[in-house]
Protein backbone atom coordinates (compact mmCIF):
# COMPACT_ATOMS: atom_id res chain seq x y z
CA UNK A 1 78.42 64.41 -14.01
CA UNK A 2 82.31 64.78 -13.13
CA UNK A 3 83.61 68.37 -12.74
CA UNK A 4 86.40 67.76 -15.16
CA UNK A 5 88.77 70.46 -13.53
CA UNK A 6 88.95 67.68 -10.31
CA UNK A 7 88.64 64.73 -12.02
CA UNK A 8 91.86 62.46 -11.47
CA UNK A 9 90.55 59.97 -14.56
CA UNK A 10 92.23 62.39 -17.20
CA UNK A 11 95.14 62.50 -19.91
CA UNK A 12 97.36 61.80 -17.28
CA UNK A 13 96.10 58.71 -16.32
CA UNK A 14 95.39 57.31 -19.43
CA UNK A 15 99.38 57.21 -19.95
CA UNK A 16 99.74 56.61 -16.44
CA UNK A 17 101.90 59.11 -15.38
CA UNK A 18 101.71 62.18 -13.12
CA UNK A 19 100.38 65.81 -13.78
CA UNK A 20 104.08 67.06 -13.29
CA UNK A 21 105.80 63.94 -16.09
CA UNK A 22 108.40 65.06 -18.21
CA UNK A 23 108.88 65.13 -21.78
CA UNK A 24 110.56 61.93 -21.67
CA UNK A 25 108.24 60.36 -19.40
CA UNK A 26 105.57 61.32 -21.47
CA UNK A 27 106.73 59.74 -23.94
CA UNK A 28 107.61 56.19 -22.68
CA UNK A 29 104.51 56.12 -21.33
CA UNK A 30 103.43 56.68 -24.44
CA UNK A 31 105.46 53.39 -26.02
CA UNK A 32 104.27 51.74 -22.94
CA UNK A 33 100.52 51.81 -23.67
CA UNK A 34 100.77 50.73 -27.41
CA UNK A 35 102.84 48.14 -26.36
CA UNK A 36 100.20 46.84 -23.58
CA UNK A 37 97.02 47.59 -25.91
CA UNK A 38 98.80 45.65 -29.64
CA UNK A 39 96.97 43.24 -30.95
CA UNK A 40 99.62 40.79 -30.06
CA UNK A 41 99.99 41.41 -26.21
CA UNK A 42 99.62 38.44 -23.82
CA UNK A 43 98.12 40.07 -21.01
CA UNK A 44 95.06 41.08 -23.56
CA UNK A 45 94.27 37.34 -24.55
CA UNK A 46 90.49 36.81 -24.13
CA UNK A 47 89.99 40.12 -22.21
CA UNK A 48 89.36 42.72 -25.18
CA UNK A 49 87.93 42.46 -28.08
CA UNK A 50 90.52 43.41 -31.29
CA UNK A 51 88.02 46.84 -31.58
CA UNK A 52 88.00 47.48 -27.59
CA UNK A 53 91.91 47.49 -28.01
CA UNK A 54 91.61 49.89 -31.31
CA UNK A 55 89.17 52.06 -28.98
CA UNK A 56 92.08 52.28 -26.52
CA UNK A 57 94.67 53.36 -28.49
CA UNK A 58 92.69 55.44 -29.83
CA UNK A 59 92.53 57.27 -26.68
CA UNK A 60 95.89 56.80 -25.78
CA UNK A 61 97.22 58.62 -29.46
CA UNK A 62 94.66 61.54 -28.27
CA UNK A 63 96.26 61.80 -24.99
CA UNK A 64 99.68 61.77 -26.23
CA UNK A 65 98.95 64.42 -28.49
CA UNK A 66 97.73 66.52 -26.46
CA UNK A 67 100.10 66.19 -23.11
CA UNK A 68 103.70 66.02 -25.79
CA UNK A 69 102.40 69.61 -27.06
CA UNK A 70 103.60 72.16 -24.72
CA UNK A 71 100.84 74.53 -26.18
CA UNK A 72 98.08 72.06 -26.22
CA UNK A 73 99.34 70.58 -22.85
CA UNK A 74 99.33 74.11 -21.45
CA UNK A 75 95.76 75.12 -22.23
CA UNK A 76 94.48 71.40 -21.54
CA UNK A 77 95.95 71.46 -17.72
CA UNK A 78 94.56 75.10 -17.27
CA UNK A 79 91.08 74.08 -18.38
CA UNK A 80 91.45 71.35 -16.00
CA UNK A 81 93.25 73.28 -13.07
CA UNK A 82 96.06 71.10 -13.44
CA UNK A 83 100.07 71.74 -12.57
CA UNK A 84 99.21 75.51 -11.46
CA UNK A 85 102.64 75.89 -9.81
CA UNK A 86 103.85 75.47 -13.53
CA UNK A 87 104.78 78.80 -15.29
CA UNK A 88 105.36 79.72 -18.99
CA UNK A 89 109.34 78.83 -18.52
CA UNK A 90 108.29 75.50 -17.38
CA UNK A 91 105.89 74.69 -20.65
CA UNK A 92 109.01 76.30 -22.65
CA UNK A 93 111.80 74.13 -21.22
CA UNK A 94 109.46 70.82 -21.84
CA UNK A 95 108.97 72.14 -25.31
CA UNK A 96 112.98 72.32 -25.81
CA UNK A 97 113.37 69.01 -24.83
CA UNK A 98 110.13 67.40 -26.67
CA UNK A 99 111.75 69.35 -29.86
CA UNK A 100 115.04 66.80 -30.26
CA UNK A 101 112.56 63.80 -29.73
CA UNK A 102 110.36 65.16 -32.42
CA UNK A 103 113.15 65.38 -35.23
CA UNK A 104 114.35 62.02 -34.28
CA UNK A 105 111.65 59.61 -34.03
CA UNK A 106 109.38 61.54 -36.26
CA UNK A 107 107.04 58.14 -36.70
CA UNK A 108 106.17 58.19 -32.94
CA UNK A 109 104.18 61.56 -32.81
CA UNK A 110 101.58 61.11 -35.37
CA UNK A 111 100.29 64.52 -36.98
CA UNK A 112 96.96 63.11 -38.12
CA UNK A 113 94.38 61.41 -35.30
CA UNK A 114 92.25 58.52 -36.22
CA UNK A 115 89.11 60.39 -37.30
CA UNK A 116 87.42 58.06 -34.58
CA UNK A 117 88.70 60.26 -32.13
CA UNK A 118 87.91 63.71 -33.39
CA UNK A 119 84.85 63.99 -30.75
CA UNK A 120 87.17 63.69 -28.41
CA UNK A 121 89.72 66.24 -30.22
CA UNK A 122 86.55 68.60 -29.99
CA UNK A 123 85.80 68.33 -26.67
CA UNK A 124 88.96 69.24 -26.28
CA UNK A 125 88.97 72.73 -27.84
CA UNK A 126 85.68 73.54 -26.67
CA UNK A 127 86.96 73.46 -23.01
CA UNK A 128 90.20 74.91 -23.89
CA UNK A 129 88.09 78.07 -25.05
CA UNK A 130 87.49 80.88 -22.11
CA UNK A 131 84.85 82.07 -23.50
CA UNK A 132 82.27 81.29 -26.46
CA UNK A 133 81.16 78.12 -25.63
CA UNK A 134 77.86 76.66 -26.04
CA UNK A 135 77.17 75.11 -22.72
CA UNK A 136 75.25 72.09 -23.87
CA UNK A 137 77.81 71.19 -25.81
CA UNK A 138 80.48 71.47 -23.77
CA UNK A 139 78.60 69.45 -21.22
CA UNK A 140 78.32 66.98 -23.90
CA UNK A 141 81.90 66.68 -24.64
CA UNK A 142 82.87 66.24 -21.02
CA UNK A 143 80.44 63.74 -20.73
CA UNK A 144 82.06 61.64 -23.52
CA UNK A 145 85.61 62.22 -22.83
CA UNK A 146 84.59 61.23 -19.38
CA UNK A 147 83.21 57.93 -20.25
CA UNK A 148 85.94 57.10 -22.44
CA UNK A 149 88.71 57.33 -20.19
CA UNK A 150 86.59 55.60 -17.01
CA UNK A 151 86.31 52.74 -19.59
CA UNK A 152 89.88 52.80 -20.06
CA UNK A 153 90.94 52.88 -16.41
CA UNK A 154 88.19 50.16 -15.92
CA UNK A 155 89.92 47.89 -18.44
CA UNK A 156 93.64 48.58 -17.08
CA UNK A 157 92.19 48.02 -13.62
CA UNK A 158 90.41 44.07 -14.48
CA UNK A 159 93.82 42.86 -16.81
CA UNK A 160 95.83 40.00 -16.60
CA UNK A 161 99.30 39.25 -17.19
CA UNK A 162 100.23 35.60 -17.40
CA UNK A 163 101.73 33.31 -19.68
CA UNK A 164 99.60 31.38 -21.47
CA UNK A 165 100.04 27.72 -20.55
CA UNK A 166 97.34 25.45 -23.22
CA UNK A 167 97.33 22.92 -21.03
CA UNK A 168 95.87 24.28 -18.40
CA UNK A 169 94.13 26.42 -20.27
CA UNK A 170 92.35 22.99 -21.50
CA UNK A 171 91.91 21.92 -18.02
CA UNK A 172 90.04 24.99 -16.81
CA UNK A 173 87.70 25.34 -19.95
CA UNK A 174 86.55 21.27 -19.53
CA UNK A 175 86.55 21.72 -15.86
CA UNK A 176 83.03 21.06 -14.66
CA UNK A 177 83.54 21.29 -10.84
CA UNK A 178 85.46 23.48 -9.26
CA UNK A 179 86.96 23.30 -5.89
CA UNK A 180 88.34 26.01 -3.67
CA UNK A 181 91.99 24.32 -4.23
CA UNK A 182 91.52 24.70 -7.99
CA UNK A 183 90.37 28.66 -7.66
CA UNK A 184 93.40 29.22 -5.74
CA UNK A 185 95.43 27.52 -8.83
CA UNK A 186 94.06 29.68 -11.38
CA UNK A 187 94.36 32.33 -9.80
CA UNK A 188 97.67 31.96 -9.17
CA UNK A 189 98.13 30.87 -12.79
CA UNK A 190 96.82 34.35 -13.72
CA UNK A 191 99.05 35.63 -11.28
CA UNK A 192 96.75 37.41 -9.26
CA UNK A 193 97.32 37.79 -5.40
CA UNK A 194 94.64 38.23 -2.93
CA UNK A 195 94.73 41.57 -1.93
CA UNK A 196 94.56 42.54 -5.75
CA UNK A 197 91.83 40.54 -6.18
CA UNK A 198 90.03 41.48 -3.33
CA UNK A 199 90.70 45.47 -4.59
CA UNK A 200 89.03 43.94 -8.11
CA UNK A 201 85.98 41.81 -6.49
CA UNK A 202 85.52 44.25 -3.32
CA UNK A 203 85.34 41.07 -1.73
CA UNK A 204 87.48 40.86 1.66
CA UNK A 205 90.04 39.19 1.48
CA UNK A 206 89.63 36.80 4.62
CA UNK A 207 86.12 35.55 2.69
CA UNK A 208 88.23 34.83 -0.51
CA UNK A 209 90.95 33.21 1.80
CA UNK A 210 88.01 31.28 3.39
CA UNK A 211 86.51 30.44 -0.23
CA UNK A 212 90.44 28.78 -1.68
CA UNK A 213 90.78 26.84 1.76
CA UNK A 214 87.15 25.71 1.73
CA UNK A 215 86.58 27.11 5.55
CA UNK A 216 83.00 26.99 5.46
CA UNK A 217 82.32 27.63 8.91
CA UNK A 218 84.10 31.56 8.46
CA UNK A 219 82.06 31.90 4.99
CA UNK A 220 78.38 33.88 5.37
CA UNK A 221 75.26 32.13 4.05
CA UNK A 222 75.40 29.96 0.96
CA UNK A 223 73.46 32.99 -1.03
CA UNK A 224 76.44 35.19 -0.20
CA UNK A 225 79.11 32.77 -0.65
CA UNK A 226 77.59 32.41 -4.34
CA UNK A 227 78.12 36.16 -5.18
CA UNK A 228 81.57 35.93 -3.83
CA UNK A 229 82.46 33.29 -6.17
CA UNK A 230 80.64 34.44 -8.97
CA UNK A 231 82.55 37.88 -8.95
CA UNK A 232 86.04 35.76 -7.94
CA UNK A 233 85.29 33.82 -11.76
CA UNK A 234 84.71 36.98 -13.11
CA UNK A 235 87.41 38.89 -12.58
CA UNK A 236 89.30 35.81 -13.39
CA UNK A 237 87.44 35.57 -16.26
CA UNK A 238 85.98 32.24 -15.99
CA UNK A 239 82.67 31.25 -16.58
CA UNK A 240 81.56 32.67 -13.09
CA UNK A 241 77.37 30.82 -13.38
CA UNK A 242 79.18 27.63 -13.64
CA UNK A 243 82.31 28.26 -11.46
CA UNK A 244 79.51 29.76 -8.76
CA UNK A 245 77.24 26.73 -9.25
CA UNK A 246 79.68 24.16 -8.91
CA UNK A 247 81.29 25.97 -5.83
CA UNK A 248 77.96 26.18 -4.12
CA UNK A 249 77.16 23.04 -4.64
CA UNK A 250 80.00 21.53 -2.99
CA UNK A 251 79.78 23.88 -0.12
CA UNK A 252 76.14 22.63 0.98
CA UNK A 253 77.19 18.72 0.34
CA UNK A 254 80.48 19.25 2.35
CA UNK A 255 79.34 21.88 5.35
CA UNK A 256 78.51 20.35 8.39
């Protein structure tokens, strides 16, 4: 299990900002995230399901509650043994500036979290008390704040932004072969470059060069290739039996 108090996959990356973020970065983040995670965003067509997204703003309203609360924030990074070069004036002058925010966009800090997230609001204040604590269920609560959040950086990691284009869109779904030419066009479709695709797949990036320009002789055995290209349609999100299939296929009728 992760010790929580080094964990990087916390609050702060949820939002996507540093330990050290500002009021106002904090925020913006904040508008950022709900933005990215509506049910109306682009870059979440035919990745997430409508209750995935719910789940994630779900977690992203807990972890602006917390972090915009210089109290909450406060007892959240010490349980963590986060931002120790902070001191109480620092926590005080965030709180003077979150204040203004507060009485002006009083709609944007919600009071009330979904009850959906109250497990993780509990996890919460059991590690935020020194003392007290039933062990087992503090482990617990770790545990599922934990898992939460790596889902969350899991998703944000495997999106796409593109503009949809039905069309193409058409062309890809009735597509029955697929060459290495056409990979490379949906790929940069879903405008995804090689080296973040090769972060995504942990596939080099020479091998998915070698897949696009159909260089068999640089491409490992056939067995191989086929997990390559089954991981390259997945994080694509394409069918990746039949994009791996097809592929495969080719590559043993065409390699010397």
């Amino acid at each position: 299990m992760n010790n929580p108090t080094t964990d990087l996959k916390n609050y702060y990356e949820v939002l996507e900002i540093p330990a050290a973020a500002r009021s106002e970065e904090i925020y913006h983040s904040y508008q950022r995230a709900k933005a990215a995670y509506s049910s109306d965003s682009i870059a979440l067509y035919s990745l997430m399901s409508p209750e995935e997204c719910r789940n994630v703003l779900e977690l992203v309203e807990e972890a602006y509650s917390i972090l915009s609360d210089p109290n909450k924030r406060k007892r959240y990074d010490e349980a963590r043994g986060l931002n120790r070069d902070f001191n109480s004036m620092s926590y005080n002058t965030i709180s003077d500036r979150v204040a203004p925010l507060r009485s002006g966009r009083t709609e944007a800090f919600p009071v009330q979290m979904p009850s959906s997230t109250a497990h993780i609001s509990s996890e919460f204040t059991l590690n935020s008390q020194s003392t007290g604590s039933d062990p087992a269920l503090k482990s617990l609560g770790q545990t599922t704040t934990t898992t939460n959040v790596n889902k969350l950086v899991t998703q944000k990691r495997f999106a796409l932004d593109y503009v949809i284009n039905a069309d193409f869109e058409k062309e890809v779904e009735d597509a029955t072969e697929f060459t290495g030419d056409f990979l490379r066009k949906i790929r940069e479709y879903k405008n995804l470059d090689l080296d973040r695709l090769s972060d995504m797949t942990k596939v080099s990036r020479l091998y998915l060069q070698g897949i696009e320009l159909e260089d068999f002789g640089k491409l490992p055995a056939a067995v191989y290739v086929r997990g390559f290209v089954f991981q390259y349609a997945k994080c694509l999100k394409l069918k990746p039996e039949v994009v791996a299939n097809s592929y495969v296929a080719r590559m043993k009728k065409l390699k010397p």
